[in-house]
N, C-alpha and C. Protein backbone atom coordinates (compact mmCIF):
# COMPACT_ATOMS: atom_id res chain seq x y z
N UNK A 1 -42.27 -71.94 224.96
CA UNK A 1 -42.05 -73.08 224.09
C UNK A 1 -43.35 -73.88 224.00
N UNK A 2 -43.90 -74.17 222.99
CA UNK A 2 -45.09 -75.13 222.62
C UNK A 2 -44.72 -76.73 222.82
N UNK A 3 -45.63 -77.36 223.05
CA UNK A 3 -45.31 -79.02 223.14
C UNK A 3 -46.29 -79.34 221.62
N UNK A 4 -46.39 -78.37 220.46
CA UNK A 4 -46.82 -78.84 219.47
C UNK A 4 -46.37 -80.26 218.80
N UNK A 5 -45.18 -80.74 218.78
CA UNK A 5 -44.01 -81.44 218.46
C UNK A 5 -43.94 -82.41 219.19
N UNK A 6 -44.51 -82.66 220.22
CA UNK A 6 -45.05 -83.79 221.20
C UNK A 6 -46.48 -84.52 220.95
N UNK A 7 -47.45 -83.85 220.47
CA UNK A 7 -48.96 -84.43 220.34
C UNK A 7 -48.61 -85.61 219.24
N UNK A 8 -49.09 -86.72 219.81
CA UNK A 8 -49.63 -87.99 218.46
C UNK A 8 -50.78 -87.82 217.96
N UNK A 9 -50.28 -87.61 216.68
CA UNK A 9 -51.66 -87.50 215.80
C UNK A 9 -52.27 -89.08 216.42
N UNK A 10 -53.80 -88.40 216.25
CA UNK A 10 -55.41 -89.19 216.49
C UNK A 10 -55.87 -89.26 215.21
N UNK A 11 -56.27 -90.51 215.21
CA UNK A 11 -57.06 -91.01 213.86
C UNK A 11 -58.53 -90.48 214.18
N UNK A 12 -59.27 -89.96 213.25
CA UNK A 12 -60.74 -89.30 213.80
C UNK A 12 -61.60 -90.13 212.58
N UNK A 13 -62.58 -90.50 213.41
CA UNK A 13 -63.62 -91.61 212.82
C UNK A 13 -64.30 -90.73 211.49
N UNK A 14 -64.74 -91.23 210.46
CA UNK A 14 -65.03 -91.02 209.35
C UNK A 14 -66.23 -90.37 209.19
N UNK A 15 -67.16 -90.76 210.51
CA UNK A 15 -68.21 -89.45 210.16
C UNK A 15 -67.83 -88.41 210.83
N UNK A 16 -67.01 -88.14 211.56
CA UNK A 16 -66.45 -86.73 211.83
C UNK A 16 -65.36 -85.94 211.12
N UNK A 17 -64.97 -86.97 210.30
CA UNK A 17 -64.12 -86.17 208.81
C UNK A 17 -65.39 -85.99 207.94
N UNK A 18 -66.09 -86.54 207.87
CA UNK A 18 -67.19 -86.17 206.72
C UNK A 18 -68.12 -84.47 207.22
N UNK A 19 -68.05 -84.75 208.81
CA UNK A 19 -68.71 -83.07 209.24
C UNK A 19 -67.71 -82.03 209.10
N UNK A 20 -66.65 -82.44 209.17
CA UNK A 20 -65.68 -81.30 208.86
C UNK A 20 -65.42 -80.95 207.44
N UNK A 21 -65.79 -81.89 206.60
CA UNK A 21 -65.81 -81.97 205.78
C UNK A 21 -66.65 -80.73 204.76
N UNK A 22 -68.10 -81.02 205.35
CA UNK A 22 -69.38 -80.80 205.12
C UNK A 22 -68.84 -79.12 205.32
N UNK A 23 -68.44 -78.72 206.27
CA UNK A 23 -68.01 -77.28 206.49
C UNK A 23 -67.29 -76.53 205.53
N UNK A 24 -66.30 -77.44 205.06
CA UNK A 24 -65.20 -76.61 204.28
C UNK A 24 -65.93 -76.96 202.73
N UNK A 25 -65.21 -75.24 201.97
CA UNK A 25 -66.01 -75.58 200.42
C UNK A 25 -65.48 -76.02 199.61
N UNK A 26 -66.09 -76.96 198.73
CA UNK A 26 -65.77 -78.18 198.04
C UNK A 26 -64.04 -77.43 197.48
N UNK A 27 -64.16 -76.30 196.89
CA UNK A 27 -62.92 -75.78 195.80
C UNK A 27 -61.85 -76.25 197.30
N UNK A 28 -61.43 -75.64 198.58
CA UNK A 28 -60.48 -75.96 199.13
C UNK A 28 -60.38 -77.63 199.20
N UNK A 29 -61.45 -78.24 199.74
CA UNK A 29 -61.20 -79.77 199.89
C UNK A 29 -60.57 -80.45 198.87
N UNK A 30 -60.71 -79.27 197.39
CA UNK A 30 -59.91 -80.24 196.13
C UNK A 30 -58.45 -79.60 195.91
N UNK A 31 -58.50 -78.57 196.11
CA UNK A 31 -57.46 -77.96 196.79
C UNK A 31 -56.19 -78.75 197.78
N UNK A 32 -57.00 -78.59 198.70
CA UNK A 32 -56.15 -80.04 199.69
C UNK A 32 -55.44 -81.20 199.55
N UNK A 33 -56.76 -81.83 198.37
CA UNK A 33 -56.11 -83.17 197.48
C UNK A 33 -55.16 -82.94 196.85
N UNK A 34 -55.45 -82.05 196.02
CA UNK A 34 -54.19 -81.51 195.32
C UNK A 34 -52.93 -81.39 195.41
N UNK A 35 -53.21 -80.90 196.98
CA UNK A 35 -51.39 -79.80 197.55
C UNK A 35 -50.98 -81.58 198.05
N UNK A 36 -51.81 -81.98 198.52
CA UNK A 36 -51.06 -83.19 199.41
C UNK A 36 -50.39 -84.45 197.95
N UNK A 37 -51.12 -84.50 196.74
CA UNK A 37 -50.50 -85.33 195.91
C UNK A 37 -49.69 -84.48 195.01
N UNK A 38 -49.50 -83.15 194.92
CA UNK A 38 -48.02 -82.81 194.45
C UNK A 38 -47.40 -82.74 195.49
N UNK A 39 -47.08 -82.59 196.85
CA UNK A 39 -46.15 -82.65 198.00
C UNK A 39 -45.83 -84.45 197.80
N UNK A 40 -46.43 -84.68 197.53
CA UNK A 40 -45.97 -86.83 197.59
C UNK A 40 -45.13 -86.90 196.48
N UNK A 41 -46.04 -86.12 195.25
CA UNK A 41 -44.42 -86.21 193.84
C UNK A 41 -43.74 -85.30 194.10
N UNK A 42 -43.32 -84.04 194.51
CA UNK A 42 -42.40 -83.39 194.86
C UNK A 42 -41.18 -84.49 195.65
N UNK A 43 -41.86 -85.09 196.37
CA UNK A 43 -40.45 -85.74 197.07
C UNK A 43 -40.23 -87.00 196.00
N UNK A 44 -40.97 -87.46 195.08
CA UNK A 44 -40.49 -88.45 194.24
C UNK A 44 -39.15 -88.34 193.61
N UNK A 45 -38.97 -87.23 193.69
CA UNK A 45 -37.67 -86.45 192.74
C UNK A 45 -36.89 -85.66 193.18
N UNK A 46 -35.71 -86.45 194.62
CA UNK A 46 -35.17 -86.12 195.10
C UNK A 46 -33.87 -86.18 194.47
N UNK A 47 -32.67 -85.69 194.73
CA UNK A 47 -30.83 -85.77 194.29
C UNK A 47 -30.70 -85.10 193.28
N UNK A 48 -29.38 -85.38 193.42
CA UNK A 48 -28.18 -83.95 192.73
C UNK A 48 -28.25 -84.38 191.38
N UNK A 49 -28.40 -85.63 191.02
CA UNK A 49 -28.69 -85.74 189.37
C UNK A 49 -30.05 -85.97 188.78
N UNK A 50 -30.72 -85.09 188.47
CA UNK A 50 -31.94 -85.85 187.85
C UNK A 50 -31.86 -85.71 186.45
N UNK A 51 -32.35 -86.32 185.64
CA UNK A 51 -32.27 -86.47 184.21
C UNK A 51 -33.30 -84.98 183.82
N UNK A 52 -33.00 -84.72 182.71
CA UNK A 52 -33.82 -83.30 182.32
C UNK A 52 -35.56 -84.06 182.35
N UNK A 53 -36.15 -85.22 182.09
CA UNK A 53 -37.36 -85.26 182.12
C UNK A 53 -37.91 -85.31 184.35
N UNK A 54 -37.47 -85.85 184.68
CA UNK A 54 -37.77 -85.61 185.90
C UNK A 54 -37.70 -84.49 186.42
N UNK A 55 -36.32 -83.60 186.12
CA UNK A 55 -36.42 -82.58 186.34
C UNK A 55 -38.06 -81.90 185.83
N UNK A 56 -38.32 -81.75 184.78
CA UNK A 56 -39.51 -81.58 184.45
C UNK A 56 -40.96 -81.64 184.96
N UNK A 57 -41.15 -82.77 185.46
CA UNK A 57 -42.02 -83.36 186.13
C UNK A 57 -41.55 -82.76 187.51
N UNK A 58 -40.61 -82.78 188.56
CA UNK A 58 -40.33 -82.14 189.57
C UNK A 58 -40.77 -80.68 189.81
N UNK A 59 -40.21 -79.70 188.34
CA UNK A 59 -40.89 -78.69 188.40
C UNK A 59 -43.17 -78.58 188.12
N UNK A 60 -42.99 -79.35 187.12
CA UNK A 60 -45.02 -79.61 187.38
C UNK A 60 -45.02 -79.19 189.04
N UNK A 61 -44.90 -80.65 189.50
CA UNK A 61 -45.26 -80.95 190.66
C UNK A 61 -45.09 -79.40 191.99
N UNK A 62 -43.81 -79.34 191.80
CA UNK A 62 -43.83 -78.07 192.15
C UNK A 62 -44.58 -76.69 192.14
N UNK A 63 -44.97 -76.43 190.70
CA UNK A 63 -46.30 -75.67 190.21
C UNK A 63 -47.50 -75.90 190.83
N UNK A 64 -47.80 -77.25 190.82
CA UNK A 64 -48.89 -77.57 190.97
C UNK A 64 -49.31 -77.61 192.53
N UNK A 65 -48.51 -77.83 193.53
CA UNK A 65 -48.19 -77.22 195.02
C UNK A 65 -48.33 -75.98 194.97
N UNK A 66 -47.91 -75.08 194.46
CA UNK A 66 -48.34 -73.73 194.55
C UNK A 66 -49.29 -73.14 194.11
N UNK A 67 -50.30 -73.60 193.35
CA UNK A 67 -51.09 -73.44 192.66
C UNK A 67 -52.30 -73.68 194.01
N UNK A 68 -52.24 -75.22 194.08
CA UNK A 68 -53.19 -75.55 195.31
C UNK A 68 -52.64 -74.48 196.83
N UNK A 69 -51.77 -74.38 197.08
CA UNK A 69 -51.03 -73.67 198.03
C UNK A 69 -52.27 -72.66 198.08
N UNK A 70 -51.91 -71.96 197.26
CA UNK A 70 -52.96 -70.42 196.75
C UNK A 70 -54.35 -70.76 197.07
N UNK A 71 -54.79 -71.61 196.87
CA UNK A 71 -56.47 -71.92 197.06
C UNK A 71 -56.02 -71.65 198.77
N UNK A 72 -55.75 -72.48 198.85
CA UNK A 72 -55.62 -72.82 200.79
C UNK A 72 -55.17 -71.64 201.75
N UNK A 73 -54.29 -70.89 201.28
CA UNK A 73 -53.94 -70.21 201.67
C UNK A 73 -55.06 -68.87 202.23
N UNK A 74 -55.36 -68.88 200.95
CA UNK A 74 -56.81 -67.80 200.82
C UNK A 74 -57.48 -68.11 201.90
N UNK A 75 -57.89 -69.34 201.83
CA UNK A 75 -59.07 -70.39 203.49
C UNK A 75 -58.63 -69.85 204.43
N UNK A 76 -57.25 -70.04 204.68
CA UNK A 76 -56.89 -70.47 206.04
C UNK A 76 -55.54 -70.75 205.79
N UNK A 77 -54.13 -69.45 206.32
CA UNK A 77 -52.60 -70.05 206.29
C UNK A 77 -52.47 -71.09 207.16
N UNK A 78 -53.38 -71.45 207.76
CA UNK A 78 -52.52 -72.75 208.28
C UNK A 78 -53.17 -74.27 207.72
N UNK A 79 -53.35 -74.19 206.07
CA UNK A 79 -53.54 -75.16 205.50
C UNK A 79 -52.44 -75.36 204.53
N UNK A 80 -51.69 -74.72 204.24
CA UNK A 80 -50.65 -75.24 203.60
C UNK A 80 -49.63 -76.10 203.71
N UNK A 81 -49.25 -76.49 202.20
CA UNK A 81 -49.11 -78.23 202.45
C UNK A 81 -47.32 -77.92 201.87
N UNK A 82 -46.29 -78.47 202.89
CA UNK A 82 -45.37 -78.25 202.25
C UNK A 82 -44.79 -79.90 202.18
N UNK A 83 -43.69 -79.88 201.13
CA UNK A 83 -43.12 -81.51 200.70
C UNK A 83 -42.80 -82.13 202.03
N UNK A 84 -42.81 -83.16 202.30
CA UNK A 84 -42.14 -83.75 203.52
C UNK A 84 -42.37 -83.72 204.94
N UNK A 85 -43.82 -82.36 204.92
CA UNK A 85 -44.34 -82.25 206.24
C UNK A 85 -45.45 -83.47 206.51
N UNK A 86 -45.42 -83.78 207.75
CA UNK A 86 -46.64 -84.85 208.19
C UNK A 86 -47.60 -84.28 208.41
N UNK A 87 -48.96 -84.62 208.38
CA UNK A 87 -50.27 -83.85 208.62
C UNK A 87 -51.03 -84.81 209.57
């Protein structure tokens, strides 16, 4: 059994996101942005009734998670960004 599920995320100071940064190539880092702001509208458009335009927009958003998914994936499977997970 892992104690993954126990660690508190650490806030890491900004020039050491910028070196990690510096590592990874620009296409995943936009990538990243990506998966993480359709995973934020994916959950915008939660329940059993949505009107056909949200529905709409739910599916984008959805697309558009998989789309970035695919960049990341390619990097590295353990960058994928699913709705509702914490990072």
């Amino acid at each position: 059994m892992t104690t993954a599920h126990l660690l508190v995320p650490v806030p890491i100071p900004d020039r050491v996101a910028a070196l990690i940064g510096a590592c990874i190539p620009p296409h995943v880092l936009e990538a990243e942005f990506d998966a993480d702001s359709a995973a934020r509208e994916v959950l915008r458009f939660r329940g059993p009734l949505l009107c056909p335009e949200d529905q709409a927009d739910r599916e984008q958003a959805l697309s558009e998670l998989a789309r970035a998914n695919k960049v990341l994936a390619a990097h590295h499977p353990g960058l994928l960004v699913r709705p509702g997970r914490v990072r």
